[in-house]
Protein backbone atom coordinates (compact mmCIF):
# COMPACT_ATOMS: atom_id res chain seq x y z
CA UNK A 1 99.48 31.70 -36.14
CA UNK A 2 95.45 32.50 -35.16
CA UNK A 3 93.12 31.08 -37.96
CA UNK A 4 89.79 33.02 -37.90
CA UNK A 5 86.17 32.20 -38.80
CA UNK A 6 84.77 34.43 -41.41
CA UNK A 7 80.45 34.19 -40.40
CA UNK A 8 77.93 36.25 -42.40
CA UNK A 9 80.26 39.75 -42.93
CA UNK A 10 82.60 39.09 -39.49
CA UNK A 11 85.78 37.71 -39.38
CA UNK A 12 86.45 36.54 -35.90
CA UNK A 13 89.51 35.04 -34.14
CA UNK A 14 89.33 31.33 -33.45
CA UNK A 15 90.69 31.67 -30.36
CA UNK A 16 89.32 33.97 -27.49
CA UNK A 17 90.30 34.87 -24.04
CA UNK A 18 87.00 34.73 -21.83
CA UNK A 19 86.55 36.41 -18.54
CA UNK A 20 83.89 34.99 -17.01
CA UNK A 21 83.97 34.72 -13.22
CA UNK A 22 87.10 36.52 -13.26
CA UNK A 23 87.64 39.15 -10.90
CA UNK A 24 88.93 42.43 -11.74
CA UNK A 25 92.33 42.13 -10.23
CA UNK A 26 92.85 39.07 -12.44
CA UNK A 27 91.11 40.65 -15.44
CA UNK A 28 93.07 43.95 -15.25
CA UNK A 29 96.63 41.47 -14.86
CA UNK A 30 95.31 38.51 -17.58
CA UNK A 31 94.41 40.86 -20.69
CA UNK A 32 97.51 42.79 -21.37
CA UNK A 33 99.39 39.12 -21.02
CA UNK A 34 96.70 36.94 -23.41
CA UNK A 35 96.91 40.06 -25.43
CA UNK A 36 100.89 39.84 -25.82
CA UNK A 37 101.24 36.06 -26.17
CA UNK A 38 99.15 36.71 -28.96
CA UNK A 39 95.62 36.35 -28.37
CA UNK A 40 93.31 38.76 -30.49
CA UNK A 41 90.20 38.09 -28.89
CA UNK A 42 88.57 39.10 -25.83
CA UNK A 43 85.16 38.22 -24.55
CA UNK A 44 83.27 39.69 -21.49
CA UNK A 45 80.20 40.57 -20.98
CA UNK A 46 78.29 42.89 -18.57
CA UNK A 47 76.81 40.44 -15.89
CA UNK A 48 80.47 39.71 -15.29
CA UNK A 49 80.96 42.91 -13.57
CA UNK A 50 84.54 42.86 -15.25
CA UNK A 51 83.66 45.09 -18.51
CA UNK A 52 85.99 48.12 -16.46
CA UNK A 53 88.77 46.24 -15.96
CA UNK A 54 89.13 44.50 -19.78
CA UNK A 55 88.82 48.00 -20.90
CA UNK A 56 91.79 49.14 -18.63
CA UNK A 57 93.35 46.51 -19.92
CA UNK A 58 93.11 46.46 -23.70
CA UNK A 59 94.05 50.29 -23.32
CA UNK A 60 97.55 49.16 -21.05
CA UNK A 61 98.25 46.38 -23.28
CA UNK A 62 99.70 48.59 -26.21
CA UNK A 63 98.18 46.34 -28.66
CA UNK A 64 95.61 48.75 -31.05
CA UNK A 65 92.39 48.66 -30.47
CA UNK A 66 91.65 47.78 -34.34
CA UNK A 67 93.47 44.86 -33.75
CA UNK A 68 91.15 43.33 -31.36
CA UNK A 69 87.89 41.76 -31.78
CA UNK A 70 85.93 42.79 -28.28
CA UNK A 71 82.81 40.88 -27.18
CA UNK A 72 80.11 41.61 -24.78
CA UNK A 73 76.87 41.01 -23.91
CA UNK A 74 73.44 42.57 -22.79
CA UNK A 75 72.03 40.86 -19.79
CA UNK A 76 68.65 39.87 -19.62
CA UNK A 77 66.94 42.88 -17.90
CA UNK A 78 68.48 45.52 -20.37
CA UNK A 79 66.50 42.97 -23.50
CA UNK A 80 63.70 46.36 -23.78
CA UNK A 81 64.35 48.77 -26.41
CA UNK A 82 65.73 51.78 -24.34
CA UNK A 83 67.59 49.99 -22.06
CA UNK A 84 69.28 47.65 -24.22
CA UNK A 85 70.95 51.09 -26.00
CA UNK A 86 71.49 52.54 -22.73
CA UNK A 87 73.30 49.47 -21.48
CA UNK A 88 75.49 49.59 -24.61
CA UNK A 89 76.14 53.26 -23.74
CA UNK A 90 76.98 51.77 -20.46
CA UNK A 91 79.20 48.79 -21.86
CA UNK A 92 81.52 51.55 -24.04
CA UNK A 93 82.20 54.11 -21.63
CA UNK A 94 83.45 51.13 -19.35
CA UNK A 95 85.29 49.23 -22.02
CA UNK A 96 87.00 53.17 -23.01
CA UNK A 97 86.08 52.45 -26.82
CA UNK A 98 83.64 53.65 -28.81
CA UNK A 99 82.27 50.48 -30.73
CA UNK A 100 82.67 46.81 -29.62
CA UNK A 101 83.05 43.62 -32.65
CA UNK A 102 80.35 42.03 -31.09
CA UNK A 103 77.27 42.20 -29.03
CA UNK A 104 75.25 39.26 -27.91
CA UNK A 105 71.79 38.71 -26.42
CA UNK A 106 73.42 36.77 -23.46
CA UNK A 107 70.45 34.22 -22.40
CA UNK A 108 66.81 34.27 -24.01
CA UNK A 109 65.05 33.97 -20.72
CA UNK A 110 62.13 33.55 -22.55
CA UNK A 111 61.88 37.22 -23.89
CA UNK A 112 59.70 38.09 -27.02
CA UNK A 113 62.42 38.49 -29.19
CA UNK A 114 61.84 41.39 -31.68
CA UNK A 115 62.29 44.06 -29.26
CA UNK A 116 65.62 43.73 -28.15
CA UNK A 117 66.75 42.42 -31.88
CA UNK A 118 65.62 45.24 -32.93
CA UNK A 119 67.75 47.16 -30.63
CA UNK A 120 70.76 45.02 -31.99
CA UNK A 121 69.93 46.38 -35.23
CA UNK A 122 69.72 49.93 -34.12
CA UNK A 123 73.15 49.85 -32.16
CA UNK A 124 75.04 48.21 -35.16
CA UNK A 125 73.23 51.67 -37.68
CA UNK A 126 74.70 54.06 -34.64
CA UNK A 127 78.15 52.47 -35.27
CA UNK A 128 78.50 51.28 -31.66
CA UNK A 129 78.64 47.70 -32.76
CA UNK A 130 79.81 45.62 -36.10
CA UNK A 131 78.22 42.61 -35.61
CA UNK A 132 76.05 40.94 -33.50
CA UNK A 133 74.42 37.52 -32.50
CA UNK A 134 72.89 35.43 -29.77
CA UNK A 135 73.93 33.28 -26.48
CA UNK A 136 72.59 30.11 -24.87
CA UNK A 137 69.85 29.54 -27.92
CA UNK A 138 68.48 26.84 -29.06
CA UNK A 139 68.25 25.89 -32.89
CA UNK A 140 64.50 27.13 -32.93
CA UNK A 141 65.70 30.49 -30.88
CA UNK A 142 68.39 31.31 -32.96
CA UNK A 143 66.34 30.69 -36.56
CA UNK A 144 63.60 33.35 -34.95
CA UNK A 145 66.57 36.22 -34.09
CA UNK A 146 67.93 35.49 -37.27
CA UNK A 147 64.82 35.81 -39.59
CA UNK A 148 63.60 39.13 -37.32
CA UNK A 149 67.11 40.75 -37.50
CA UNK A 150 67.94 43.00 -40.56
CA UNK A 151 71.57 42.59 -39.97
CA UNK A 152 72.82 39.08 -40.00
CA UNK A 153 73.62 37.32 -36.87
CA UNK A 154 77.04 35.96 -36.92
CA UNK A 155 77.43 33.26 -33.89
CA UNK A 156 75.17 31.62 -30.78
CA UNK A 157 77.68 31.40 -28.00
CA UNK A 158 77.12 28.01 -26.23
CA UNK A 159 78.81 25.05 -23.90
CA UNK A 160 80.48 23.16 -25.77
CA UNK A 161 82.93 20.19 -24.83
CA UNK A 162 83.57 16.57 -25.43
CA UNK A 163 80.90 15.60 -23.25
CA UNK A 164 78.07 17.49 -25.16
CA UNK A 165 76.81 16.92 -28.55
CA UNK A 166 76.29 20.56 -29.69
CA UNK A 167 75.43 18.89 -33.69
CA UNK A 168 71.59 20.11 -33.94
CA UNK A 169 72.82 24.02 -32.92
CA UNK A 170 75.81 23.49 -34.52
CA UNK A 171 74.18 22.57 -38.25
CA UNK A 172 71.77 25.00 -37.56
CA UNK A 173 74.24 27.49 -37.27
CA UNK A 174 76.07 26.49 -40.58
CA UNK A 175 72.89 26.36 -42.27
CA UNK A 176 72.16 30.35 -41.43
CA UNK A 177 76.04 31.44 -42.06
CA UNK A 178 76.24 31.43 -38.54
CA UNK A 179 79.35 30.81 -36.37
CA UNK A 180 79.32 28.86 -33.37
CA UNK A 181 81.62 29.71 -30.14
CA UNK A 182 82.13 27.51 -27.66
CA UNK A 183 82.35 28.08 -23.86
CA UNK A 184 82.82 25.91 -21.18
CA UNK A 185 85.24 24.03 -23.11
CA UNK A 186 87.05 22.12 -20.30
CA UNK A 187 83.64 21.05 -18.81
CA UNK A 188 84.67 22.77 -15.27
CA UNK A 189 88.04 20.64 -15.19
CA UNK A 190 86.33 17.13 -15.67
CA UNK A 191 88.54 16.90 -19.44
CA UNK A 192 91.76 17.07 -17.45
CA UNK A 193 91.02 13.55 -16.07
CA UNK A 194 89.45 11.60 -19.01
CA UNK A 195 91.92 9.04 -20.07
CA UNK A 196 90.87 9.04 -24.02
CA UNK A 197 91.97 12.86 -23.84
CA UNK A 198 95.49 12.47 -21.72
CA UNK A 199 96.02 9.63 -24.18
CA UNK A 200 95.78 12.04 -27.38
CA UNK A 201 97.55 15.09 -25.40
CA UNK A 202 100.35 12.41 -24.98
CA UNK A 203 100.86 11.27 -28.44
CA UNK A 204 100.96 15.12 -29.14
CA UNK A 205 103.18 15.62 -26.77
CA UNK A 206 100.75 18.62 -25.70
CA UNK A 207 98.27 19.20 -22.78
CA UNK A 208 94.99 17.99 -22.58
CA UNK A 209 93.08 21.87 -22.63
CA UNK A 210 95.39 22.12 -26.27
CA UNK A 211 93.69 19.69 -27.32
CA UNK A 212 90.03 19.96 -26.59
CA UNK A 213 90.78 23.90 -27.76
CA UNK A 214 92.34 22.29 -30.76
CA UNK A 215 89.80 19.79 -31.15
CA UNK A 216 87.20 22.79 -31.16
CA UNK A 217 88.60 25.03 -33.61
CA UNK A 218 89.11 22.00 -36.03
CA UNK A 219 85.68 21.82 -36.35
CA UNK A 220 84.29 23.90 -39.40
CA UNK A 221 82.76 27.55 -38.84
CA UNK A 222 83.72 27.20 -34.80
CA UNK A 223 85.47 29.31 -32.21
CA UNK A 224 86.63 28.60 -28.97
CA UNK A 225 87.13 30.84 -25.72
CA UNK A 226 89.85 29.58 -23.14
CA UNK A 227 90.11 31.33 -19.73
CA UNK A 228 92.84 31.07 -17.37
CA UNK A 229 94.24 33.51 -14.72
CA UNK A 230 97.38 31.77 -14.88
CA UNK A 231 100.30 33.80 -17.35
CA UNK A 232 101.91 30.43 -18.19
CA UNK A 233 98.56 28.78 -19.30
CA UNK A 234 97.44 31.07 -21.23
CA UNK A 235 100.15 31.33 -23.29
CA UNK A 236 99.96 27.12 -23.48
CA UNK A 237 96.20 27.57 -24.52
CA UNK A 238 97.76 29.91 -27.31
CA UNK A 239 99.90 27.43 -28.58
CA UNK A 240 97.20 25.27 -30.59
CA UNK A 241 97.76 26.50 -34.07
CA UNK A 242 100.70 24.41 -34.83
CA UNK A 243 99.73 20.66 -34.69
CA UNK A 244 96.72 19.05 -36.11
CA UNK A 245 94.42 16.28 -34.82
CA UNK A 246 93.75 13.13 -36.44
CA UNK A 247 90.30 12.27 -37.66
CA UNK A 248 90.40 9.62 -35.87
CA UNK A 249 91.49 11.45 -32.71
CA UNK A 250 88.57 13.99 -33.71
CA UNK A 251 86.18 11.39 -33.91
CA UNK A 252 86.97 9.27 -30.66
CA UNK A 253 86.54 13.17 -28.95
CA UNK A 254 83.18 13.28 -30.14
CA UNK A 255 82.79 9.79 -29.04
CA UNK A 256 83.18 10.92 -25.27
CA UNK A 257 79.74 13.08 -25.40
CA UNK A 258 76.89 11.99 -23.22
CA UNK A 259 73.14 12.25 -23.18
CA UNK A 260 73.24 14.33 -19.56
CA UNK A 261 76.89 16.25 -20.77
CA UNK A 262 75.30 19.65 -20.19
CA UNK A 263 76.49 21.62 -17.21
CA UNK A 264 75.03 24.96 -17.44
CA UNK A 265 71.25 25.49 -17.78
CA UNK A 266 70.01 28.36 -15.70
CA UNK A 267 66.56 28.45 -14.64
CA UNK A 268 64.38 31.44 -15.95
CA UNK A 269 67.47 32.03 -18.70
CA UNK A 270 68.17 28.71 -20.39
CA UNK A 271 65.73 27.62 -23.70
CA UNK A 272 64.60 23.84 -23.93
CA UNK A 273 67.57 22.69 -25.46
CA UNK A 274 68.09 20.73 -28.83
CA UNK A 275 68.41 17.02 -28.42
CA UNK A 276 71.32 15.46 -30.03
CA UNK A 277 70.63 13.11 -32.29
């Protein structure tokens, strides 16, 4: 059964379905199927040029609309005041609904923040969005949107994986109420050949992306998004809610992280990151 995170007000799904660099064809054929193996999630955003096609889908899928929590988020040029709301205008009509779960600022890019949190703040009063939050921010990032935003954040969106130490974000996150959702989880494939991993999947008798998903949603106040354009994988990713890691497992999975672990940082989008300790 799907355990959720409950983060300042929201109560969000553990496990998502992510669409990122997934074309529409897939998108439109993936989202019905995570959506009937059970997956009550959805995440998109509108840089991925797929917002059309998740809509189309959630609408096919005869699952209720109330019964899914729908991310997006703004892209980077839309971060001024009129065209943030315009782009959320944008994001509904293609998505067919009339309020998303959650909207998040997707990179800071080094915007002066109070103008588009302020925007967050004014979409959530129209009733176009419950909750909203950040992407890609570092600890110091995140504290700012939090303490300038009326209504409280409720996650930062980031990599996370084995290989990265996410801890300063991560207890900054706790500290504000905050959620954390991981992306990236598999680390573009490079879990699927660490021995430490295959060598817990096999005592589980599960698969190595069950187990890093598991191993994220273990961890307190975290979500994780899995993507896969493959029907019989995603309903595999699904299947993490019925076994339990170890502490020791846990632990030697957070022994795999390494000081360069990071594999996305954009320049002109990404912050200075947090250094693990």
């Amino acid at each position: 059964m799907q355990t959720y995170v409950t983060a300042n007000g929201a109560t969000i799904p553990a496990l998502g379905f992510g669409t990122f660099r997934m074309p529409g064809p897939d998108t439109l054929r993936m989202v019905p199927h995570a959506l009937k193996v059970g997956f009550r999630h959805i995440d998109t955003a509108q840089i991925y040029g797929n917002e059309a096609e998740v809509g189309e889908g959630i609408a096919s899928s005869g699952v209720s609309r109330a019964d899914i929590f729908l991310t997006t988020k703004v892209w980077v040029d839309k971060f001024g005041h009129d065209a943030l709301i315009a782009s959320v205008d944008e994001s509904l009509k293609k998505l067919k609904t009339d309020y998303v779960d959650l909207l998040l600022l997707h990179w800071p890019a080094g915007h002066a923040l109070p103008e588009p949190v302020g925007a967050l703040n004014e979409v959530v009063r129209a009733g176009k969005v419950r909750h909203i939050g950040v992407s890609n921010f570092n600890a110091a990032l995140m504290k700012e949107a939090a303490s300038l935003s009326e209504v409280p954040l409720v996650t930062n969106q980031v990599e996370y994986h084995p290989y990265l130490d996410q801890g300063p974000v991560i207890e900054a996150a706790r500290a504000a109420g905050m959620s954390v959702t991981a992306y990236f989880a598999m680390a573009d494939g490079k879990v699927f050949a660490d021995p430490v991993l295959k060598d817990i999947a096999g005592h589980h008798g599960r698969t190595v992306a069950q187990v890093v998903l598991r191993w994220v949603i273990q961890q307190d106040g975290l979500i994780v998004l899995s993507k896969t354009a493959t029907e019989a994988r995603a309903a595999e990713n699904f299947a993490i809610f019925d076994f339990e890691l170890s502490g020791e497992e846990m632990a030697a999975i957070h022994g795999l992280a390494k000081p360069d672990g990071r594999l996305v940082s954009p320049g002109g989008l990404a912050p200075i990151w947090d250094k693990a300790a």
